[in-house]
C-alpha atoms as a PDB file:
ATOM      1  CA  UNK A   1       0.000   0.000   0.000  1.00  0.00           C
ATOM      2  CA  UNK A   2       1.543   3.504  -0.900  1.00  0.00           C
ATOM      3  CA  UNK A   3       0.508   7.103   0.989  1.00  0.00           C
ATOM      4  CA  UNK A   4       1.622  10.102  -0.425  1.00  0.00           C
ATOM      5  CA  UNK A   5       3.148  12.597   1.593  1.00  0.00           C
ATOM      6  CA  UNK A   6       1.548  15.427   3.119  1.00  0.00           C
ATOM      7  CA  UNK A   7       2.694  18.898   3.629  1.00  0.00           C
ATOM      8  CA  UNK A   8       2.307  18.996   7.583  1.00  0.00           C
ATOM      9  CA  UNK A   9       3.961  23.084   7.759  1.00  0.00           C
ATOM     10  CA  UNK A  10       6.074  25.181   6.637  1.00  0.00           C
ATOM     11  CA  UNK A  11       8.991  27.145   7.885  1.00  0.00           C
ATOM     12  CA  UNK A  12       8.935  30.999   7.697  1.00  0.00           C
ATOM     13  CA  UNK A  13      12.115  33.094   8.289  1.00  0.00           C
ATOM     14  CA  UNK A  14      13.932  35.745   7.130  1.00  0.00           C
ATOM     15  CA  UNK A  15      15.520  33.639   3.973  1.00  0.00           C
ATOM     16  CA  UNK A  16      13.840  35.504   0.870  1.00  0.00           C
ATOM     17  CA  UNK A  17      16.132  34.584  -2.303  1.00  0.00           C
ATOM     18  CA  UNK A  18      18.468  30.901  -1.939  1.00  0.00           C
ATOM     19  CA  UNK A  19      21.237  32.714  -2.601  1.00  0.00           C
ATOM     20  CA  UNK A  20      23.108  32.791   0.495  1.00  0.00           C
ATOM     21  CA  UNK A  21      21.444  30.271   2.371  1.00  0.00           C
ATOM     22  CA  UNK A  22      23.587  28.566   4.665  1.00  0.00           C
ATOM     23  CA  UNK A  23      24.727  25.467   2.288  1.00  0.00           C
ATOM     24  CA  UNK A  24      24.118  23.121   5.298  1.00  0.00           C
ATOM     25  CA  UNK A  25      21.851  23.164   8.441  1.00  0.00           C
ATOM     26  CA  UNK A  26      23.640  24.387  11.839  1.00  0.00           C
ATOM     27  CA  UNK A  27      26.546  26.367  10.269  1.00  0.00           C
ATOM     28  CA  UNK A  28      24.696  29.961  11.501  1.00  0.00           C
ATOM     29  CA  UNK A  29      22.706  29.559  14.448  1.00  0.00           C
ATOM     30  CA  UNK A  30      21.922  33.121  15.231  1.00  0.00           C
ATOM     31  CA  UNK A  31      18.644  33.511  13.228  1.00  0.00           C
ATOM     32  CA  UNK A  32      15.530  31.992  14.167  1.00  0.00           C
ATOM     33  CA  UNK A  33      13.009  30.563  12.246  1.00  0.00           C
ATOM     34  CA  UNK A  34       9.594  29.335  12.745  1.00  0.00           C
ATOM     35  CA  UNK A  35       7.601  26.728  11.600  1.00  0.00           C
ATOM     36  CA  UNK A  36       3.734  27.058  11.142  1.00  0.00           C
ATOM     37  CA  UNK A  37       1.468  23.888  11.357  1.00  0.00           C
ATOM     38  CA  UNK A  38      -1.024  23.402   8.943  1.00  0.00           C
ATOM     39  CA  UNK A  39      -4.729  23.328  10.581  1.00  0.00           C
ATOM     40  CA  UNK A  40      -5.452  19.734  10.157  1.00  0.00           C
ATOM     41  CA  UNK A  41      -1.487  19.020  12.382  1.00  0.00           C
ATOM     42  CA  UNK A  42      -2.549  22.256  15.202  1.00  0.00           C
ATOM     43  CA  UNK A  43      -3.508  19.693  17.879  1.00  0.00           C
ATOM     44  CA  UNK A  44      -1.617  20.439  20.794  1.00  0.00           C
ATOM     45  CA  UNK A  45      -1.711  16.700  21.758  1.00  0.00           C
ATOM     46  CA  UNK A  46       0.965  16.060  18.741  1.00  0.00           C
ATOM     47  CA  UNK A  47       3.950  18.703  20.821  1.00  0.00           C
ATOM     48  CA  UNK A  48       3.464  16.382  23.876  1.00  0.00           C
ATOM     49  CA  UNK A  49       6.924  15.892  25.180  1.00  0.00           C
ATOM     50  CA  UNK A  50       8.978  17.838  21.907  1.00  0.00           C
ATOM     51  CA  UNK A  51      10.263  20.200  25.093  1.00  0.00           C
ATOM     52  CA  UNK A  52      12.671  17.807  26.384  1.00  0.00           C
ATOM     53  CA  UNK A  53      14.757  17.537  23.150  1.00  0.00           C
ATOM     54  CA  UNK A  54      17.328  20.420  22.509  1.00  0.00           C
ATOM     55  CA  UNK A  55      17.517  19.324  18.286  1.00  0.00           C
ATOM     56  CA  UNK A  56      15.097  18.210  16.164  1.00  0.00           C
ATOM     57  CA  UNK A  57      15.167  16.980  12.260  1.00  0.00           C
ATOM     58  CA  UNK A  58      13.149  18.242   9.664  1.00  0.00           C
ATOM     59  CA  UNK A  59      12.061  16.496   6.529  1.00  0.00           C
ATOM     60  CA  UNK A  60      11.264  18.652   3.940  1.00  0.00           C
ATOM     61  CA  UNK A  61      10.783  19.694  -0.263  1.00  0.00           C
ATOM     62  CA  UNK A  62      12.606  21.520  -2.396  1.00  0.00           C
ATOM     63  CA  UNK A  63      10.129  22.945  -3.327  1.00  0.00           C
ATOM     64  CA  UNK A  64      12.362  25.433  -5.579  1.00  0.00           C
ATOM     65  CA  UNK A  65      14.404  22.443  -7.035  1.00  0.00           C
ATOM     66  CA  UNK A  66      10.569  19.984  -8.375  1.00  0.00           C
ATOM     67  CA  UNK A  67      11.190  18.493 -11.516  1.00  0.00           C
ATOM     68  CA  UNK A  68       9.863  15.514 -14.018  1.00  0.00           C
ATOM     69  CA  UNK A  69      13.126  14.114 -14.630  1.00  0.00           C
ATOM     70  CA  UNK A  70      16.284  13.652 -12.603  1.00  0.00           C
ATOM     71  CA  UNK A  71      20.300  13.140 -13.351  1.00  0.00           C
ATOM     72  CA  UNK A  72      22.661  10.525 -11.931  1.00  0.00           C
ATOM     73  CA  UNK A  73      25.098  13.136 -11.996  1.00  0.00           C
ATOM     74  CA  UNK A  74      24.871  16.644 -10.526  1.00  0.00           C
ATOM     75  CA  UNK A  75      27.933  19.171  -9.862  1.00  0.00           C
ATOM     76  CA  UNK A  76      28.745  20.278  -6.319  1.00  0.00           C
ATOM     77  CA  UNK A  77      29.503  23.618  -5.799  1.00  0.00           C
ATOM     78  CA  UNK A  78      32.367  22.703  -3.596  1.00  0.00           C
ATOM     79  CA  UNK A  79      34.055  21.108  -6.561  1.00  0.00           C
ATOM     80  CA  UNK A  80      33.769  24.861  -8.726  1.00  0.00           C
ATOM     81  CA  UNK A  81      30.798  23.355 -10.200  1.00  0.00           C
ATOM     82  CA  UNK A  82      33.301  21.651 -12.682  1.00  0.00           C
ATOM     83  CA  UNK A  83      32.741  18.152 -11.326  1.00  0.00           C
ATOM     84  CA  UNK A  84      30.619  15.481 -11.916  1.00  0.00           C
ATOM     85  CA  UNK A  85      29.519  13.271  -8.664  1.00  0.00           C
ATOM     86  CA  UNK A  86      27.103  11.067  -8.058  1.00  0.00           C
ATOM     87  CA  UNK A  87      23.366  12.695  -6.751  1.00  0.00           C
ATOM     88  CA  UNK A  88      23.419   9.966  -3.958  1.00  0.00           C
ATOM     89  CA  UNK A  89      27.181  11.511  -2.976  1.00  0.00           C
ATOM     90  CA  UNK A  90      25.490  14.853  -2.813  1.00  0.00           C
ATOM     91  CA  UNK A  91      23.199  17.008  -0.918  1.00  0.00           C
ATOM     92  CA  UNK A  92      21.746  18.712  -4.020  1.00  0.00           C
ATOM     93  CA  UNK A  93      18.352  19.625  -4.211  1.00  0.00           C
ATOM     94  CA  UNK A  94      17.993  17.948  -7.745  1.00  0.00           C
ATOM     95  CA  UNK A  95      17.314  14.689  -6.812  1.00  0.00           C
ATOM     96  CA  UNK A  96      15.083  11.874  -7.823  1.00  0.00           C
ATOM     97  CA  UNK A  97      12.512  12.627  -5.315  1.00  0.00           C
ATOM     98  CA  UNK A  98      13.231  16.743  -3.543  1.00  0.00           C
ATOM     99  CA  UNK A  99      13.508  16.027  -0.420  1.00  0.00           C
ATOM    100  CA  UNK A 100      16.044  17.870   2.136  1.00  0.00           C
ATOM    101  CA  UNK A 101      16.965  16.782   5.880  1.00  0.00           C
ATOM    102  CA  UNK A 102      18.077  19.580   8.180  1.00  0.00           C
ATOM    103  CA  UNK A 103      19.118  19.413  11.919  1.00  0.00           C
ATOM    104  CA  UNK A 104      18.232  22.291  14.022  1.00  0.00           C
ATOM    105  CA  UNK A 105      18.271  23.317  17.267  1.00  0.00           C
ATOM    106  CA  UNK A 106      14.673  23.925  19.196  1.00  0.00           C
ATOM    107  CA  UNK A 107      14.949  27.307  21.229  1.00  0.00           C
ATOM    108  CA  UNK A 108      11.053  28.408  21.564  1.00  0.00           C
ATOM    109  CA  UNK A 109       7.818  26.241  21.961  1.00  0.00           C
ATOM    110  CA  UNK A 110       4.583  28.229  21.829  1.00  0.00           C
ATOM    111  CA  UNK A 111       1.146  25.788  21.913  1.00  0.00           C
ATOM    112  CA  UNK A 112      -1.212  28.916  22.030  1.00  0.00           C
ATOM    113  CA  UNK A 113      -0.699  31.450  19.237  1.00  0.00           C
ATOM    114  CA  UNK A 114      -3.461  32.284  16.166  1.00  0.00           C
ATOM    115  CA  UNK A 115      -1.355  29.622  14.248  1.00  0.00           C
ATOM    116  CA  UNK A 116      -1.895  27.637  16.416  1.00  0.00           C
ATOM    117  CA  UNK A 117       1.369  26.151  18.088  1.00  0.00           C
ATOM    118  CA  UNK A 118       4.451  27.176  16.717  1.00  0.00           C
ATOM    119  CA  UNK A 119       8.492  25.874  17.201  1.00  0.00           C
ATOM    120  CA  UNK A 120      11.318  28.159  17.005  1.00  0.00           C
ATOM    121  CA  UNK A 121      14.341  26.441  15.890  1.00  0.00           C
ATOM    122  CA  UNK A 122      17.521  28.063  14.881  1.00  0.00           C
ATOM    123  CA  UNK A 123      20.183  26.733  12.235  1.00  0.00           C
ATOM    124  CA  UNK A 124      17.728  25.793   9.485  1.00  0.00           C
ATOM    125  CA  UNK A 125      19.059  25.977   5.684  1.00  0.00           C
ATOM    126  CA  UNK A 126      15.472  26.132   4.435  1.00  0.00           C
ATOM    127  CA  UNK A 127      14.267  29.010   1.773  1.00  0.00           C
ATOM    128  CA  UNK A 128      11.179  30.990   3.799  1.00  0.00           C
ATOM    129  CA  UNK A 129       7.360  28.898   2.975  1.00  0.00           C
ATOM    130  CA  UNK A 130       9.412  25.712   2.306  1.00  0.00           C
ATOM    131  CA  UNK A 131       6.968  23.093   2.803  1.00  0.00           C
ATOM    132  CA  UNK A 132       7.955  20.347   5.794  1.00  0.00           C
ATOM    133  CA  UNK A 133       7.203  16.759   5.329  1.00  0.00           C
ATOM    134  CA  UNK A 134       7.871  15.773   9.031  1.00  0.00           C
ATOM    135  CA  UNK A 135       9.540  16.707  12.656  1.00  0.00           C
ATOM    136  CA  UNK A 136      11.463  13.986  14.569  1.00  0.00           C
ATOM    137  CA  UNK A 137      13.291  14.614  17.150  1.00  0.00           C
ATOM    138  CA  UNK A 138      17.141  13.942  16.906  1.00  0.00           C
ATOM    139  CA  UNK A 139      19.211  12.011  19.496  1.00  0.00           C
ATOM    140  CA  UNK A 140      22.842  12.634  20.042  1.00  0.00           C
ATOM    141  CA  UNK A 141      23.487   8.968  21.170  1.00  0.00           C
ATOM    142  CA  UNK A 142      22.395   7.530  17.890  1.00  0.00           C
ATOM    143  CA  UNK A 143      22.478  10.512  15.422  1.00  0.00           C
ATOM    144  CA  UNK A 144      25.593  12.029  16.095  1.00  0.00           C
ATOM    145  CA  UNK A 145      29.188   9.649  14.407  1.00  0.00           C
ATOM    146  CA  UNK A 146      32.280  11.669  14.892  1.00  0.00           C
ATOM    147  CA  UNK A 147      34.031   9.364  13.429  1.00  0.00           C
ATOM    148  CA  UNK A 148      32.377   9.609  10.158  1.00  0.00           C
ATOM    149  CA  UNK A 149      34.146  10.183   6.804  1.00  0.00           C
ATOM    150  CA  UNK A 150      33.121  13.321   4.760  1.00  0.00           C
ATOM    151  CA  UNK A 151      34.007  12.111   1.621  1.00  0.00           C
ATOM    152  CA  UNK A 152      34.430  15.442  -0.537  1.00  0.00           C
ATOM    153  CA  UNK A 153      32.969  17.826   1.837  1.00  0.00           C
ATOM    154  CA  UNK A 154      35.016  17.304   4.550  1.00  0.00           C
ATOM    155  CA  UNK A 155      34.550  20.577   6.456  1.00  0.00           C
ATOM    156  CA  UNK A 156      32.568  23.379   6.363  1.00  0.00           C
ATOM    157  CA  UNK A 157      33.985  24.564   3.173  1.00  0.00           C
ATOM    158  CA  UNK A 158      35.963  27.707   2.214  1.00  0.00           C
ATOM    159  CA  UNK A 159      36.167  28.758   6.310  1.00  0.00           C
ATOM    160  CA  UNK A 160      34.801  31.864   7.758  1.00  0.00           C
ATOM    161  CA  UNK A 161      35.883  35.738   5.868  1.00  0.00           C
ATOM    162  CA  UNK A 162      36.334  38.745   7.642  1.00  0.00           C
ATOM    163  CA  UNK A 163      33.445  40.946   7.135  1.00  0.00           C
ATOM    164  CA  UNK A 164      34.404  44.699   6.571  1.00  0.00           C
ATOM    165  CA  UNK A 165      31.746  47.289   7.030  1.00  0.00           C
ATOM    166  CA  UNK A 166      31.342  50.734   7.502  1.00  0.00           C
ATOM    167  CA  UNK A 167      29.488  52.426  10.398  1.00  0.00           C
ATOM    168  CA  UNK A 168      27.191  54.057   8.039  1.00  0.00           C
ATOM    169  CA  UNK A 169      26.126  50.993   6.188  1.00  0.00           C
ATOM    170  CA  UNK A 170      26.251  49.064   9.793  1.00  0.00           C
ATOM    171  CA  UNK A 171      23.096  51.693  10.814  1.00  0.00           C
ATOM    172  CA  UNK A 172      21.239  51.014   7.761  1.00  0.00           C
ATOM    173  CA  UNK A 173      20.216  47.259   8.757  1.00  0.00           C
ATOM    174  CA  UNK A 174      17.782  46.840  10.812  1.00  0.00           C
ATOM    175  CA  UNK A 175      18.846  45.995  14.181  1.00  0.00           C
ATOM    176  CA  UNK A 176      16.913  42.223  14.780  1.00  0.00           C
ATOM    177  CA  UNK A 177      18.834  41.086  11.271  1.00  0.00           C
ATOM    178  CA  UNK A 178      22.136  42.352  12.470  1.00  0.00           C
ATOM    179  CA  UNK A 179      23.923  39.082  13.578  1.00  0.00           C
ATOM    180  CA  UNK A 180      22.327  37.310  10.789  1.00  0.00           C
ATOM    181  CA  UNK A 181      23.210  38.918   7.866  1.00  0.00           C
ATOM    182  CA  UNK A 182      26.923  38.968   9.721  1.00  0.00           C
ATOM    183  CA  UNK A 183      26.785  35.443  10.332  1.00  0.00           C
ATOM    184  CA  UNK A 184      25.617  34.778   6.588  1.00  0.00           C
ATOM    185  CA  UNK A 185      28.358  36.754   5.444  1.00  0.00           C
ATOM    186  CA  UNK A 186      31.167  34.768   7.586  1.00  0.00           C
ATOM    187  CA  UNK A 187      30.368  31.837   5.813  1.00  0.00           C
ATOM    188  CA  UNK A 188      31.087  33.253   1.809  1.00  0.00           C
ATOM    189  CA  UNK A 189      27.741  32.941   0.876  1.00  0.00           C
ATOM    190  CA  UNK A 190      29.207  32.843  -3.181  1.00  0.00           C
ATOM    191  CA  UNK A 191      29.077  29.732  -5.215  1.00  0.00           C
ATOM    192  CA  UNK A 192      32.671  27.749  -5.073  1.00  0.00           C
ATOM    193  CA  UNK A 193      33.498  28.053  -8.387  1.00  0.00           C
ATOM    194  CA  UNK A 194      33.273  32.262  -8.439  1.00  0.00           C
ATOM    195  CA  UNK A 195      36.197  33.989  -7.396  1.00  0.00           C
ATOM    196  CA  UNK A 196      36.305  37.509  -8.685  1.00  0.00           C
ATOM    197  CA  UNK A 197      37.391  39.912  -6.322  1.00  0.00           C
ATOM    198  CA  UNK A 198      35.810  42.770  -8.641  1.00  0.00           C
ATOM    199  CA  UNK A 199      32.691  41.043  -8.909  1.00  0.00           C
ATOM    200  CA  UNK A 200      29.261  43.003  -6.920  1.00  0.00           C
ATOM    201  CA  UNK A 201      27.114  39.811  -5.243  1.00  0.00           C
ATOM    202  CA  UNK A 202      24.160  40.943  -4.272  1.00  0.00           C
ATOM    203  CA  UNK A 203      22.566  38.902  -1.546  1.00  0.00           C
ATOM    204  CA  UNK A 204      18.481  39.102   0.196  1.00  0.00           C
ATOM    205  CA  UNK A 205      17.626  38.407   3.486  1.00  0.00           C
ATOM    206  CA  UNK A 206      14.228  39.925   4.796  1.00  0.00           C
ATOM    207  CA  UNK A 207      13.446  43.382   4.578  1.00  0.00           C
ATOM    208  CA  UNK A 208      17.098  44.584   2.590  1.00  0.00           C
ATOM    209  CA  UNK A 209      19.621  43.570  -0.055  1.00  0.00           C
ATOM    210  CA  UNK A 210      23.284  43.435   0.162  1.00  0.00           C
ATOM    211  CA  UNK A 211      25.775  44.359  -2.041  1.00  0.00           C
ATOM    212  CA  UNK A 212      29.521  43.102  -1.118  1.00  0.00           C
ATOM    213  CA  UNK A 213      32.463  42.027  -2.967  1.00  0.00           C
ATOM    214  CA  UNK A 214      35.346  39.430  -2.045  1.00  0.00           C
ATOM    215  CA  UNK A 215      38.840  39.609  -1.988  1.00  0.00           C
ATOM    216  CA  UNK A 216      40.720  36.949  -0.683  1.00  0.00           C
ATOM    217  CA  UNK A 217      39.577  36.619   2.894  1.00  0.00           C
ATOM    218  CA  UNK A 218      38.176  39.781   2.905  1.00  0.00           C
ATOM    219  CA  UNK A 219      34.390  40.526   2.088  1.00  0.00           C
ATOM    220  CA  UNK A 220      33.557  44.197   2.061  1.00  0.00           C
ATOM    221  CA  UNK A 221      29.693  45.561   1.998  1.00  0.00           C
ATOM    222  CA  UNK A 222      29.258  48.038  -0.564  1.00  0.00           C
ATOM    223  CA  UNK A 223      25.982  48.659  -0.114  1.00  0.00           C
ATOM    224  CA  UNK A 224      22.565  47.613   1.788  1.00  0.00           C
ATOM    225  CA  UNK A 225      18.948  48.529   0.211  1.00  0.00           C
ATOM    226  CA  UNK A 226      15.901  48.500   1.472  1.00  0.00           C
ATOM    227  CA  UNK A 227      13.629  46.028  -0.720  1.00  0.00           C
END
């Protein structure tokens, strides 16, 4: 017997445009994001217990990446996007079937809001109104291998840049997307294979738009505009 799935939520957050999305879940943990139940999944009965775990999985589309057909092949970003690997040595969103798995860190449980209840988890790598499959909750003893291989991505990629910004364009952000937009730009929010340092990238995250360029382990802001 098959089931389809059903679209139990969906996350909302400050993630307008993919690019710059952190490329995996828990790299920036300063901005929080929320996910909103759909009315048939608001029974408070469901949330019984999610308080005692500190991390949770979420199962969820691509719904940016849906497609009829699918490659075997798919190039990583890490590689320069020059590479051929596998799809099932990838996390890429084009995939036989879209479906992403994030781990992220609970920090908010509220049962009795007009949504109905709501979790605030931090560290998600999910595009704002991505539809979410499932929640289950994650446990260290079983989920957590140290001593796993990384195979190509063995760390967390090009390491952290040295953000350089002005005072002027520091007061133009608004002050609850501060750390995030920071913390985005830490972790070189470019595609691997780009490596101009005269090139303007141009990167959304809720209410503005940032303009920055790159050179070597320096990324300067340009600019930030209100969208």
């Amino acid at each position: 017997m098959t089931h389809s799935l059903s679209v139990i939520a969906h996350i909302r957050n400050d993630f307008t445009a993919k690019f710059g999305i952190p490329r995996q879940s828990g790299l920036v943990d300063t901005i929080t994001s929320k996910i909103v139940f759909e009315p048939e999944y608001r029974n408070s009965d469901a949330f019984r217990g999610i308080e005692g775990y500190s991390h949770l999985w979420l199962i969820w589309q691509f719904s940016e990446a849906v497609r009829d057909e699918w490659s075997p092949t798919v190039r990583p970003p890490r590689l320069g996007g020059n590479k051929r690997m596998g799809v099932f040595a990838t996390r890429s969103p084009f995939r036989p079937n879209p479906i992403g798995l994030s781990s992220v860190k609970l920090v908010g449980i509220d049962l009795h809001t007009p949504e109905g209840p709501v979790l605030y988890v931090t560290g998600a790598d999910i595009l704002d109104g991505t539809p979410i499959y499932d929640v289950k909750p994650y446990l260290a003893y079983t989920d957590s291998h140290p001593e796993a291989q990384g195979g190509f991505a063995k760390g967390p990629g090009e390491g952290s840049l040295t953000v350089e910004i002005t005072d002027d364009l520091k007061a133009q952000i608004p002050p609850h997307l501060y750390d995030g937009v920071i913390a985005l730009l830490r972790e070189d929010p470019r595609p691997g294979y780009q490596h101009d340092p005269e090139r303007i990238y141009m990167m959304a995250f809720g209410s503005i738009e940032v303009h920055f360029t790159v050179n070597e382990n320096i990324l300067t802001v340009k600019k930030i505009l209100a969208l």
